[in-house]
Every structure is written in structure tokens, then in C-alpha cells.
N, C-alpha and C. Protein backbone atom coordinates (compact mmCIF):
# COMPACT_ATOMS: atom_id res chain seq x y z
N UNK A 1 23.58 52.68 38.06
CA UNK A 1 24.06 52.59 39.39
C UNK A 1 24.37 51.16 39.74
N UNK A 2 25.53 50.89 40.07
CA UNK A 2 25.84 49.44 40.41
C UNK A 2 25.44 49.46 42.18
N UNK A 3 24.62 48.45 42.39
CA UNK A 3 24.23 48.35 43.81
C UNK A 3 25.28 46.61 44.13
N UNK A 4 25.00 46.89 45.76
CA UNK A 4 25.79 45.33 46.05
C UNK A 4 25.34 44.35 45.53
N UNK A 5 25.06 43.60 44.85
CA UNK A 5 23.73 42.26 44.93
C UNK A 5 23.45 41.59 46.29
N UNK A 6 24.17 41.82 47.04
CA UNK A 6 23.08 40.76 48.20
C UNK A 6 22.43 41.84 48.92
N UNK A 7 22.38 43.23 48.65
CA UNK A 7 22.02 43.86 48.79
C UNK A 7 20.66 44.50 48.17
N UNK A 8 20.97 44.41 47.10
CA UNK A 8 19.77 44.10 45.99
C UNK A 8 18.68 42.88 45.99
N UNK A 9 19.21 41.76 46.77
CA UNK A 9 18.27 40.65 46.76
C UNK A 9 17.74 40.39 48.28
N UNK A 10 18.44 41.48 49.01
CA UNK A 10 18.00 41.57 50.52
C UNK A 10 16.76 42.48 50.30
N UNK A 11 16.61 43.26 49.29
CA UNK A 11 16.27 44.35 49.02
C UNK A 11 14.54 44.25 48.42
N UNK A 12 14.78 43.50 47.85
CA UNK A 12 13.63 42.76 46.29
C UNK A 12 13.05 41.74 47.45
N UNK A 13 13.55 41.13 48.49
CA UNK A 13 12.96 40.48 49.59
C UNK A 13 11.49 40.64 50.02
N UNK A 14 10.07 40.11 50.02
CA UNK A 14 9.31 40.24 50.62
C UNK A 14 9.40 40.10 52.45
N UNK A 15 10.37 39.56 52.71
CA UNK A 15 10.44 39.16 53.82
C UNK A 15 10.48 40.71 54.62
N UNK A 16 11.81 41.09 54.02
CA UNK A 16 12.53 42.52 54.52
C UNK A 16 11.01 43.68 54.39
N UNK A 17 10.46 43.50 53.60
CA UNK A 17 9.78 44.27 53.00
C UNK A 17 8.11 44.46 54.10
N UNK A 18 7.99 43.46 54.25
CA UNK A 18 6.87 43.16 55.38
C UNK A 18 7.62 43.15 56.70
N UNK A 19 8.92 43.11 57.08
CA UNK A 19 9.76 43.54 58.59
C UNK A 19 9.24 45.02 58.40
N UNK A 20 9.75 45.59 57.50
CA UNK A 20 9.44 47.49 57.28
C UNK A 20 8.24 47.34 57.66
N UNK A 21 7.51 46.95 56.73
CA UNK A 21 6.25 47.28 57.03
C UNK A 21 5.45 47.23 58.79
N UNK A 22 6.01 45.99 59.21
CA UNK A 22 5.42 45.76 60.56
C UNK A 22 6.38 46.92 61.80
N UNK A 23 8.08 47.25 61.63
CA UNK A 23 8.16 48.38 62.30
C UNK A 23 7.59 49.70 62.18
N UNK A 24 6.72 50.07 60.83
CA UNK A 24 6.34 51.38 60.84
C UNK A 24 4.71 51.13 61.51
N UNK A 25 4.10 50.48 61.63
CA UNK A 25 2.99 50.27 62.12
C UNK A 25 3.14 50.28 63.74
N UNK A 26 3.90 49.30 63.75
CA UNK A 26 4.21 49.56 65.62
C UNK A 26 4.99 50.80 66.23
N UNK A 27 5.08 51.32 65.17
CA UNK A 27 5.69 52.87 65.86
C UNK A 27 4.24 53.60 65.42
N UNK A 28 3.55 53.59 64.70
CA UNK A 28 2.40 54.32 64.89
C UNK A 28 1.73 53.91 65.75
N UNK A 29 1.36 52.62 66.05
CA UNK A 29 0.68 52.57 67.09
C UNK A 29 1.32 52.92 68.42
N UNK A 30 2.44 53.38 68.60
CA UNK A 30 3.18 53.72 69.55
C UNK A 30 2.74 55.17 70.32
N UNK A 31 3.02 55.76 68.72
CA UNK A 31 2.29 57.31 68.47
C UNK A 31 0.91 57.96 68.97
N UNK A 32 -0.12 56.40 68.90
CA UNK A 32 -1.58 56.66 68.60
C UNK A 32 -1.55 56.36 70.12
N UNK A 33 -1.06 55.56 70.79
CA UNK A 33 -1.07 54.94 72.09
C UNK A 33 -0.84 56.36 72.99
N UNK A 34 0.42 56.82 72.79
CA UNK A 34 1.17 57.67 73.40
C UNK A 34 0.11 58.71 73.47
N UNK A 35 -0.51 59.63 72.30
CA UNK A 35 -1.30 60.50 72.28
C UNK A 35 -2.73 60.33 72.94
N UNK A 36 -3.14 59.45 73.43
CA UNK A 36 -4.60 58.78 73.82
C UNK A 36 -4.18 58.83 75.54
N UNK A 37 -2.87 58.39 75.67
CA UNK A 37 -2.91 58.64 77.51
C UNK A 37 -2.88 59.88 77.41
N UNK A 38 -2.15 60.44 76.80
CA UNK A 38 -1.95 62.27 77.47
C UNK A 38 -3.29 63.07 77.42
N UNK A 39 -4.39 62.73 76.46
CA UNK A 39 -5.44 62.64 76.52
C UNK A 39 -6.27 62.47 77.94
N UNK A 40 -5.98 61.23 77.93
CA UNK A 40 -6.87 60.98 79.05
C UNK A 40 -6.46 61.66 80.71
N UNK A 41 -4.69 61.92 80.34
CA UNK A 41 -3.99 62.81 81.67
C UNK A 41 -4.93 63.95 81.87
N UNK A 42 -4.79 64.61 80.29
CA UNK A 42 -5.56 66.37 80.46
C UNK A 42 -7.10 66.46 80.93
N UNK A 43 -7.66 65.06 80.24
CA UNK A 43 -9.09 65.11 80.93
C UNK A 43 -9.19 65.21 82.27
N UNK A 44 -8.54 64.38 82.59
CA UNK A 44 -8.36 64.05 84.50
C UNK A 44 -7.89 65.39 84.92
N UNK A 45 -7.36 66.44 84.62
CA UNK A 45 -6.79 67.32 85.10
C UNK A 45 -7.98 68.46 85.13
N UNK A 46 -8.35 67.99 84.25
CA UNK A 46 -9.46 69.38 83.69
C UNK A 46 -10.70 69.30 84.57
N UNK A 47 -11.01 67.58 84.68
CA UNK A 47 -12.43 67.71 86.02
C UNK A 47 -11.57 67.90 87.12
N UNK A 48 -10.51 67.58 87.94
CA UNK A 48 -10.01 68.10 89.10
C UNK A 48 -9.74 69.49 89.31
N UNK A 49 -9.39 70.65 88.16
CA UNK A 49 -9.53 71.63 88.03
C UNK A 49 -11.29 72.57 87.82
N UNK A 50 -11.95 71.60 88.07
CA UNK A 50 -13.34 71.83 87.44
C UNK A 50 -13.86 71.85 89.17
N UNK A 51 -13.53 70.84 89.91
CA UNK A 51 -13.91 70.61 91.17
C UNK A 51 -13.16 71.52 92.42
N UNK A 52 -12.18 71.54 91.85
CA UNK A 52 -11.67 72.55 92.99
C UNK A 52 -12.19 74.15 92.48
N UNK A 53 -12.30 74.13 91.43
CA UNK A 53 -13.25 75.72 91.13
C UNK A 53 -14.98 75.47 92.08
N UNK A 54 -15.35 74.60 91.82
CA UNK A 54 -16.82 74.63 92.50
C UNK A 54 -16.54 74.94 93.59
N UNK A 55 -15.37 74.07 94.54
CA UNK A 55 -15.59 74.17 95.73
C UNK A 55 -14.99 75.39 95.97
N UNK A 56 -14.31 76.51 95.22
CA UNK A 56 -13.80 77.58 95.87
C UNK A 56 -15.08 78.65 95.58
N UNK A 57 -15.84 78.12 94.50
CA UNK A 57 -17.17 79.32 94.14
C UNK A 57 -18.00 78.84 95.58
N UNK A 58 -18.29 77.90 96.22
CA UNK A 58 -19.11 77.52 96.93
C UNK A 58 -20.14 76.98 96.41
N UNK A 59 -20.19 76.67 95.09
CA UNK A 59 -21.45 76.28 94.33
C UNK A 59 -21.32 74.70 93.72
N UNK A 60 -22.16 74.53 93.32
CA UNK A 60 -22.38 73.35 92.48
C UNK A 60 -23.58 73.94 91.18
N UNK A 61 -22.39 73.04 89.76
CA UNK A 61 -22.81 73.54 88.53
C UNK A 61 -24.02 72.12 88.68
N UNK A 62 -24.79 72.45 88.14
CA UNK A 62 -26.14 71.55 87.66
C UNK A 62 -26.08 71.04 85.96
N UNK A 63 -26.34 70.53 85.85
CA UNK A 63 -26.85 70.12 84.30
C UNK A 63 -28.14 69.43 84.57
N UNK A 64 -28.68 69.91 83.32
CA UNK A 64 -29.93 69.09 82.73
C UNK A 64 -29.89 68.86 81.46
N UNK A 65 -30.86 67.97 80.87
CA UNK A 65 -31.51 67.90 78.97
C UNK A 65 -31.96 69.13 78.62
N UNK A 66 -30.98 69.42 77.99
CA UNK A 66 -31.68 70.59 77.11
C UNK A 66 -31.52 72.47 77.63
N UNK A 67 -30.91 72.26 78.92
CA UNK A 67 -31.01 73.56 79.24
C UNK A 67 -29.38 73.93 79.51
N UNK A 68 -28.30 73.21 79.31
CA UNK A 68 -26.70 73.52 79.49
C UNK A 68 -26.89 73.39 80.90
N UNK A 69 -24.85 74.30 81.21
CA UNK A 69 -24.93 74.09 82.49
C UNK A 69 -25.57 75.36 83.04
N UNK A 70 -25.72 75.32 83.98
CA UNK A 70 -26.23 76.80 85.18
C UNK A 70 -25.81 76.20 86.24
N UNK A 71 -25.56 77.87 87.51
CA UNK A 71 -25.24 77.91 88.20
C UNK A 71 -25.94 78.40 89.37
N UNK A 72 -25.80 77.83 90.56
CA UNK A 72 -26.88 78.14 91.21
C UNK A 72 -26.22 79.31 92.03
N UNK A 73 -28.11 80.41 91.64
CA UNK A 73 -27.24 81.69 92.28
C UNK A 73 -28.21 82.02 93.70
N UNK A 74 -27.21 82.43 94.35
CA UNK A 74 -28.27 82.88 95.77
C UNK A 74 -29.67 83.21 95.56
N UNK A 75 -30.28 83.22 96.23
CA UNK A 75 -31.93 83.77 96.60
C UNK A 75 -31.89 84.83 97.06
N UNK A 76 -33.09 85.56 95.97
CA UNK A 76 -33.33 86.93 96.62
C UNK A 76 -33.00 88.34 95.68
N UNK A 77 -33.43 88.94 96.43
CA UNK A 77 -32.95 90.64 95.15
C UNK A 77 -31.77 91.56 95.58
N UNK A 78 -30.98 91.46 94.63
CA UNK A 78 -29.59 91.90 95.07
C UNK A 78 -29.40 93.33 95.29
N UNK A 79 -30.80 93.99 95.18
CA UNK A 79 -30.94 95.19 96.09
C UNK A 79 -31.70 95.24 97.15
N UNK A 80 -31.19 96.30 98.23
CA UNK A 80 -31.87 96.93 99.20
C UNK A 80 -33.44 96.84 99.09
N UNK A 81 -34.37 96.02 99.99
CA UNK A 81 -36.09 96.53 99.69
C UNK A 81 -36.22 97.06 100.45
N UNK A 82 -37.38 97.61 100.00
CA UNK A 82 -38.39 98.90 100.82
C UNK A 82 -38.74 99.84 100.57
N UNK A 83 -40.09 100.20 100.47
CA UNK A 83 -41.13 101.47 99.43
C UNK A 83 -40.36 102.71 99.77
N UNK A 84 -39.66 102.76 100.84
CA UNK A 84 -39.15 104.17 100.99
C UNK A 84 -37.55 104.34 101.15
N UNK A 85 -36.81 104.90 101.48
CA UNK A 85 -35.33 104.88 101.27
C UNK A 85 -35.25 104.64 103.10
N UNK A 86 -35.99 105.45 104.20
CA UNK A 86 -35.70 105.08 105.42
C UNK A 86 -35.97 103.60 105.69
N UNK A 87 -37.10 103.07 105.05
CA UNK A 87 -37.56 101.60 105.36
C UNK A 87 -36.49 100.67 104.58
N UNK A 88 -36.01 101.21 103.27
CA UNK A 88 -34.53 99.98 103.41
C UNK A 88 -33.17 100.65 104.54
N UNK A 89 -32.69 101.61 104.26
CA UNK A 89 -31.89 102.00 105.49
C UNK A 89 -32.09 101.16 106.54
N UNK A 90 -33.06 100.79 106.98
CA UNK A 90 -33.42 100.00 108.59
C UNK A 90 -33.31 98.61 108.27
N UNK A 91 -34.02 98.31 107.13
CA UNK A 91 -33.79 97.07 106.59
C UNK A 91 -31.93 96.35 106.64
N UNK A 92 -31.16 97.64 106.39
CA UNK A 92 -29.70 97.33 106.00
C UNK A 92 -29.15 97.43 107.10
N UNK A 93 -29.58 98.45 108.30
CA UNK A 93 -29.27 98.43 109.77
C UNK A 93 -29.49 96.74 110.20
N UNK A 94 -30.84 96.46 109.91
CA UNK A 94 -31.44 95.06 111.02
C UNK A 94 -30.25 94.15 110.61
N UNK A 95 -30.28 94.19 108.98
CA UNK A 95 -29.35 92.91 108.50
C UNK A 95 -28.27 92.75 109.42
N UNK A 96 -27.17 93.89 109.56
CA UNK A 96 -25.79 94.52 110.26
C UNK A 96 -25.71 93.95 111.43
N UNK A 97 -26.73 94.45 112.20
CA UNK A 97 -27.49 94.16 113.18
C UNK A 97 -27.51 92.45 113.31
N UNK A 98 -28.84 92.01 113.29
CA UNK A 98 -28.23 90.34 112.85
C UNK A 98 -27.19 89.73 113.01
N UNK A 99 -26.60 89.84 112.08
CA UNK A 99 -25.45 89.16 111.73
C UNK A 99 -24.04 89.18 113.04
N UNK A 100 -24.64 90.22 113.91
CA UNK A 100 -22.89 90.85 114.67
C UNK A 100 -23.82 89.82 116.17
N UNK A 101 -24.84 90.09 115.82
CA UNK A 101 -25.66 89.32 117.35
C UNK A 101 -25.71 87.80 117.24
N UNK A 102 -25.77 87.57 116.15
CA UNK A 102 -25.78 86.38 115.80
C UNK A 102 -24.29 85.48 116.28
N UNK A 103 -23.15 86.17 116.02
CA UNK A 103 -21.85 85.68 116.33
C UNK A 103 -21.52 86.55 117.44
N UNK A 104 -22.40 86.47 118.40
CA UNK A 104 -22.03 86.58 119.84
C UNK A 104 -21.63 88.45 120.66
N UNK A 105 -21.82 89.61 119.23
CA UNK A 105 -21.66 90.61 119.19
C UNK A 105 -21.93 91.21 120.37
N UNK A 106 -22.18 92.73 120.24
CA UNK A 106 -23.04 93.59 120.53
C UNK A 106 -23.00 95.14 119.47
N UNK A 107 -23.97 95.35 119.57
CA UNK A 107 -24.33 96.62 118.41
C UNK A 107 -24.00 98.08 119.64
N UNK A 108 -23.19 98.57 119.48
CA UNK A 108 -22.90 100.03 120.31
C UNK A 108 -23.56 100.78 119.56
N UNK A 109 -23.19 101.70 118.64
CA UNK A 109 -24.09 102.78 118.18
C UNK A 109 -24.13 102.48 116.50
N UNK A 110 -24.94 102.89 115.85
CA UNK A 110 -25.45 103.09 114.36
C UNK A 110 -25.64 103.95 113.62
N UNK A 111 -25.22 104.11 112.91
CA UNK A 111 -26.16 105.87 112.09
C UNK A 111 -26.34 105.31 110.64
N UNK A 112 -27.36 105.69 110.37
CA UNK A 112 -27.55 105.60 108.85
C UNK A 112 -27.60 107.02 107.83
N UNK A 113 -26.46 106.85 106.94
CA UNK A 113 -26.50 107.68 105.94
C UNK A 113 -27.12 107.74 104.82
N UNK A 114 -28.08 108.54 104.67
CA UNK A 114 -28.94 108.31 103.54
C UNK A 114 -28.60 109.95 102.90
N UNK A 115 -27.65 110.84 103.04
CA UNK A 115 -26.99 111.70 102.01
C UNK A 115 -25.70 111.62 101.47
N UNK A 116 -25.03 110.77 101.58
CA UNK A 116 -23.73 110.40 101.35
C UNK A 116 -23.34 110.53 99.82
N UNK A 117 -22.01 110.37 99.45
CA UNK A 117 -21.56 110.70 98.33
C UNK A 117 -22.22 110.20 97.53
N UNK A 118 -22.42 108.89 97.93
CA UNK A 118 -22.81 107.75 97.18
C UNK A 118 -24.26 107.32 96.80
N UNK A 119 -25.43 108.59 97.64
CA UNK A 119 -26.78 108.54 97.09
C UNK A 119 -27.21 108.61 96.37
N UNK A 120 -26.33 109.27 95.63
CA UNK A 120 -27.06 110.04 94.43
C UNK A 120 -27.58 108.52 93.08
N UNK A 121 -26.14 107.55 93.69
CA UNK A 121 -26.46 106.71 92.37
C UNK A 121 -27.27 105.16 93.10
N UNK A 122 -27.86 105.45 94.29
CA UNK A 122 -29.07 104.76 95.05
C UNK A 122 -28.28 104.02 96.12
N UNK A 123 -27.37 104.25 96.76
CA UNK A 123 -26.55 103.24 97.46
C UNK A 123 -26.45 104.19 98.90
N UNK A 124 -26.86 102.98 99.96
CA UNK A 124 -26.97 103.88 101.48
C UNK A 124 -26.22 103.15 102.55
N UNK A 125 -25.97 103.72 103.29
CA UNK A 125 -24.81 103.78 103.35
C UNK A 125 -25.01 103.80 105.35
N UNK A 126 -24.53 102.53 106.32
CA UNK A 126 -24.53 102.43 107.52
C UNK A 126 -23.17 102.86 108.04
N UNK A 127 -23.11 103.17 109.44
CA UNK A 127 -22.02 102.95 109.96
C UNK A 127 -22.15 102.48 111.25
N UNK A 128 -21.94 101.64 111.73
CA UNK A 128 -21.85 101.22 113.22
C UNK A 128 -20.75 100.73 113.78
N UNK A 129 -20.53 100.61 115.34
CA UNK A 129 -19.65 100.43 116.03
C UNK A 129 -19.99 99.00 116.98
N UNK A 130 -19.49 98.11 117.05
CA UNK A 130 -19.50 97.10 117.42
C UNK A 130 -18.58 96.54 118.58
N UNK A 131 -19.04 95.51 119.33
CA UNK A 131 -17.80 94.55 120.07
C UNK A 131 -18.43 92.96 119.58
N UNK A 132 -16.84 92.74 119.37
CA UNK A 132 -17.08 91.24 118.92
C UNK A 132 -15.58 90.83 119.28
N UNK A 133 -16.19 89.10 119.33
CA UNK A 133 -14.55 88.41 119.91
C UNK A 133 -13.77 88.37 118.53
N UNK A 134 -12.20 88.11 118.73
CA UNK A 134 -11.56 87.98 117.20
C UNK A 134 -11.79 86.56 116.55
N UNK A 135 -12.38 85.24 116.85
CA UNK A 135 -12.34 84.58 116.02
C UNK A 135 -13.67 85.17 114.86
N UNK A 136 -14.79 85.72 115.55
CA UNK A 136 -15.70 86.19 114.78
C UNK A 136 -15.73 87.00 113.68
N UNK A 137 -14.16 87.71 113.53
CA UNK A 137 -14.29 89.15 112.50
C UNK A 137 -14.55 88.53 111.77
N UNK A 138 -13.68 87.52 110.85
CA UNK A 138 -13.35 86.97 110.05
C UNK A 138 -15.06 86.63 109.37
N UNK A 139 -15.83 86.03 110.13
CA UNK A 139 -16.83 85.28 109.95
C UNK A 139 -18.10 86.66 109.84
N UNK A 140 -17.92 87.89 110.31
CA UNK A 140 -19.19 89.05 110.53
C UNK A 140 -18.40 89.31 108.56
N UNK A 141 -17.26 89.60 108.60
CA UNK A 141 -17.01 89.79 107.12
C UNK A 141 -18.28 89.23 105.96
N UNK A 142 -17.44 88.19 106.37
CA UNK A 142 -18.38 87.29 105.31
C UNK A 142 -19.46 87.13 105.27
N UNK A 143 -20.33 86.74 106.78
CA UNK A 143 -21.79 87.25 106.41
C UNK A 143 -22.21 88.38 105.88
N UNK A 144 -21.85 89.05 105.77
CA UNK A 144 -22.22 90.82 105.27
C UNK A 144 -22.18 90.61 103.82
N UNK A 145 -20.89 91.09 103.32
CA UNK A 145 -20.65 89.99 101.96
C UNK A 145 -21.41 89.25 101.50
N UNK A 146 -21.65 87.97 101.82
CA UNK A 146 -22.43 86.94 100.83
C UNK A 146 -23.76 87.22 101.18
N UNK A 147 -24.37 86.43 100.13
CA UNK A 147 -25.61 86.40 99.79
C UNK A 147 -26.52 87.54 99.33
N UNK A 148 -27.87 87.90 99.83
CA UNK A 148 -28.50 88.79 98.78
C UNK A 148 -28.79 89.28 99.95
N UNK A 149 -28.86 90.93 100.14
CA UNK A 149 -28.25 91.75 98.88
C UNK A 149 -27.08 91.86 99.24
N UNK A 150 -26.75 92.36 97.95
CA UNK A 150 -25.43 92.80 97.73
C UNK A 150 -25.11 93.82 98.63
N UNK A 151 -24.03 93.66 99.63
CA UNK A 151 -23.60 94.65 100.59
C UNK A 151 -22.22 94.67 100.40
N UNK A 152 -21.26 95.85 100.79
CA UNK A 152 -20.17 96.41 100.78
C UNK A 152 -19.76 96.83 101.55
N UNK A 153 -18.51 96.00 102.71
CA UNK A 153 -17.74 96.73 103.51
C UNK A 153 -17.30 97.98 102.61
N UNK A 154 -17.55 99.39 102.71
CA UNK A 154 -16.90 100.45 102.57
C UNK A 154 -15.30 100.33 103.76
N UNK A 155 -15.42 100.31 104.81
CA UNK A 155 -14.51 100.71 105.73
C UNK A 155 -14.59 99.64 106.59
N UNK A 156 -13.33 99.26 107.64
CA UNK A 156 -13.10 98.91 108.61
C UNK A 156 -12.14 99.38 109.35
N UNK A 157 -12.18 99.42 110.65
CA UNK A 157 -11.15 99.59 111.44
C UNK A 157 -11.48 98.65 112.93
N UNK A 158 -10.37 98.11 112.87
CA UNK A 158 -10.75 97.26 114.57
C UNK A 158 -9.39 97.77 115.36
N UNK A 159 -10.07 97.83 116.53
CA UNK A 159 -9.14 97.93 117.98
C UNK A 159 -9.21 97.50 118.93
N UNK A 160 -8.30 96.50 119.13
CA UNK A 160 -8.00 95.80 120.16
C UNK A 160 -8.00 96.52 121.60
N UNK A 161 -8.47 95.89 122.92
CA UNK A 161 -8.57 96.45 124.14
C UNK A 161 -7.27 96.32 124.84
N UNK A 162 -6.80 97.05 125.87
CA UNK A 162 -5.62 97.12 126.26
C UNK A 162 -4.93 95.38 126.90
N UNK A 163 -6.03 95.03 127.13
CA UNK A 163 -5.50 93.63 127.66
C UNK A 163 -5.26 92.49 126.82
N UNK A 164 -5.97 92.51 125.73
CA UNK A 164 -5.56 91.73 124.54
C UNK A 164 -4.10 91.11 123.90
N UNK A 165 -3.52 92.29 124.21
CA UNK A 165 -1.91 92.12 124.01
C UNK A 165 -1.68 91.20 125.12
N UNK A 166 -1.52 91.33 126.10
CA UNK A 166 -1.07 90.03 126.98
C UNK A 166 -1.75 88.49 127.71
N UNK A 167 -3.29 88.97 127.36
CA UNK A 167 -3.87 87.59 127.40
C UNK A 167 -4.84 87.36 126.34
N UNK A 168 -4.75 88.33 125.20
CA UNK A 168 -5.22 87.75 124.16
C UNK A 168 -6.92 87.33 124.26
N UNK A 169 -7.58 87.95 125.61
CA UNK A 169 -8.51 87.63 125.42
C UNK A 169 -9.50 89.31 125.34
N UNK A 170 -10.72 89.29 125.12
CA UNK A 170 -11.37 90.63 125.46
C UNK A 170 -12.54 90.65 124.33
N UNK A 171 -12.97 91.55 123.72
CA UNK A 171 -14.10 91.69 122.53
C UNK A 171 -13.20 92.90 121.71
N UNK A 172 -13.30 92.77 120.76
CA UNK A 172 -12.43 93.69 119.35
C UNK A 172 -13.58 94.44 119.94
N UNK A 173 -12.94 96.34 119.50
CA UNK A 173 -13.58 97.64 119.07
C UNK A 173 -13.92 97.58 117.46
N UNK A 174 -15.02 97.29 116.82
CA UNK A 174 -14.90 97.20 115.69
C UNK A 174 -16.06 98.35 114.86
N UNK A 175 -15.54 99.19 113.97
CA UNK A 175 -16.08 100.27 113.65
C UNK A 175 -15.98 100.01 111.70
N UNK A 176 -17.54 100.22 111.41
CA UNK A 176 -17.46 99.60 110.26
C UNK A 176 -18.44 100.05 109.12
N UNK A 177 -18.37 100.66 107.84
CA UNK A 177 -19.15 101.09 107.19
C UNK A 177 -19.89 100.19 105.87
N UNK A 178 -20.89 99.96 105.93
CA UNK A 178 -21.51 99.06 105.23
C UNK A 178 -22.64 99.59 104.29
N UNK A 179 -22.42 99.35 102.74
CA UNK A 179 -23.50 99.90 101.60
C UNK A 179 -24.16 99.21 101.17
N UNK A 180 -25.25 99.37 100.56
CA UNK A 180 -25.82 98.46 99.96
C UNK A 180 -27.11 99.38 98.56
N UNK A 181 -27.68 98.89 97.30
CA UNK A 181 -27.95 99.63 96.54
C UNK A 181 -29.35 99.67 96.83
N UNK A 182 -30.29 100.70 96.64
CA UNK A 182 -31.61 100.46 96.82
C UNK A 182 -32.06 100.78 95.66
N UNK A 183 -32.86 100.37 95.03
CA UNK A 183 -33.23 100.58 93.28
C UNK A 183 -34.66 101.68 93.73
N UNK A 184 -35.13 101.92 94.84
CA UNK A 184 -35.91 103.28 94.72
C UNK A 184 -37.55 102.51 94.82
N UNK A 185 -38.72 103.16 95.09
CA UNK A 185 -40.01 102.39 95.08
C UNK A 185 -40.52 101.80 93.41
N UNK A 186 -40.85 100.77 93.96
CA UNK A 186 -41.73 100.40 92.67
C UNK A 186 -42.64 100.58 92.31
């Protein structure tokens, strides 16, 4: 193969030869650079995605030595107590109860179902009728809901009073069925 010669002696060059050498290094380190921020992007993304999960669980994850993470879970037994099925029934009334008086309610009438579809597999079953203002629904929800025990809007229905429509003010008709499991005497 006939090559150019100054091409050949550009070639046989240490000079040229250590230029190569120093552009392939600075493009790796270009490489190594490049890959180490995006790194550090996804980390940053991953605890901001880590924090907005806590704050939507309502919780805060814990760590310790030796035991991983855990999560802190409500207090309490996530069933219905009481030696007898009427003494939690009342228990699940008071809670209902509570909670609607607490945010300014009033309790109209109650019944507790303790033959319902749903006895058979230990779960009893309230219904009451309520007045409460509307910023409160929102908030009787959720107390019911969270924490221990575990309770279940089955049903809602609210109705507004005739004057509501034009001054928006009055107490909601609120009619509402609420379950909860009783694991039976111990």
C-alpha cells in the first residue's frame, strides 16, 4: 500500500499520537461526567417523590439500626370491641355519634343493624340520620374513615334544605350507613 509520506510521518508522530490519546480521554471523561449528574438528577427526584408520598400517606417512614424502614401505623384494634355483639354495636353508634357532635352536628335518629347481609362474616352495620353544616361533610367523612377501627361508609345521601339554594346557608339532611368488623368475644 503506498501511503502519502507526510502522512505517514504525521502518522509515526508521538506528538499526534498523545493529541489522540488526550481527545479520547476527555470525551470519556465527558461521558463519566455526563452520567454522574443524571445520577444525581434521579436521586433528587426520587427523595422528592419519596416526600410527597409521606405527605399524601399522612405518615412519616422511621428508620433505625438494624430494624429497616417501618411505618407508623395508627393505634388500636382495627376491629369493633366488645364481649358481646350489642356492646360493640353501641360502641360503633358512640364513635358515629362523636364524631358528627364533635363538628358541630346533631344525631336525629340511629338504628343499629346487627342482622344484615353482612353479619354473617362479623361486620355491623349503623344507620343514622344527621344535621350538619356543609363545610363539615367533607371532614365527618374522614373522621369515620381514618384511624382504628376500621369503619366503612356503606351509603350516603345528603339533602340540602329548601333555603340553601339561595342563601347557601342551613344544616345538610345527612343520612348515612356505617360498618365496621367485630371479630366476636374473646
Amino acid at each position: 500500500m503506498n501511503q502519502n509520506p507526510t502522512l505517514r510521518k504525521l502518522l509515526a508522530a508521538p506528538i499526534f499520537a498523545a493529541g489522540s490519546y488526550l481527545c479520547v480521554m476527555f470525551l470519556l471523561l465527558l461521558v463519566i461526567g455526563s452520567s454522574f449528574t443524571d445520577i444525581l438528577k434521579q436521586r433528587a427526584e426520587v427523595a422528592g417523590l419519596r416526600t410527597m408520598l409521606e405527605q399524601l400517606e399522612g405518615r412519616k417512614l422511621a428508620t433505625g439500626r438494624g430494624q429497616g424502614i417501618g411505618v407508623a401505623a395508627p393505634a388500636g384494634s382495627p376491629f369493633l370491641e366488645g364481649e358481646t355483639v350489642t356492646v360493640a354495636g353501641a360502641a360503633l353508634l358512640h364513635r358515629v355519634t362523636a364524631v358528627v357532635t364533635k363538628l358541630g352536628g346533631n344525631v336525629l335518629s340511629s338504628q343499629i343493624d346487627l342482622q344484615g347481609t353482612q353479619a354473617k362474616s362479623g361486620f355491623l352495620t349503623i344507620i343514622a340520620s344527621c344535621d350538619i353544616d356543609q363545610p363539615e361533610l367533607q371532614q365527618l367523612v374522614y373522621d369515620l374513615e381514618a384511624g382504628q377501627p376500621f369503619l366503612f361508609i356503606e351509603q350516603l345521601s345528603v339533602q340540602a334544605p329548601a333555603s340553601f339554594a339561595s342563601s347557601g346557608e342551613g344544616k345538610l339532611r345527612v343520612l348515612l350507613s356505617v360498618s365496621g368488623q367485630w371479630q366476636g368475644a374473646k
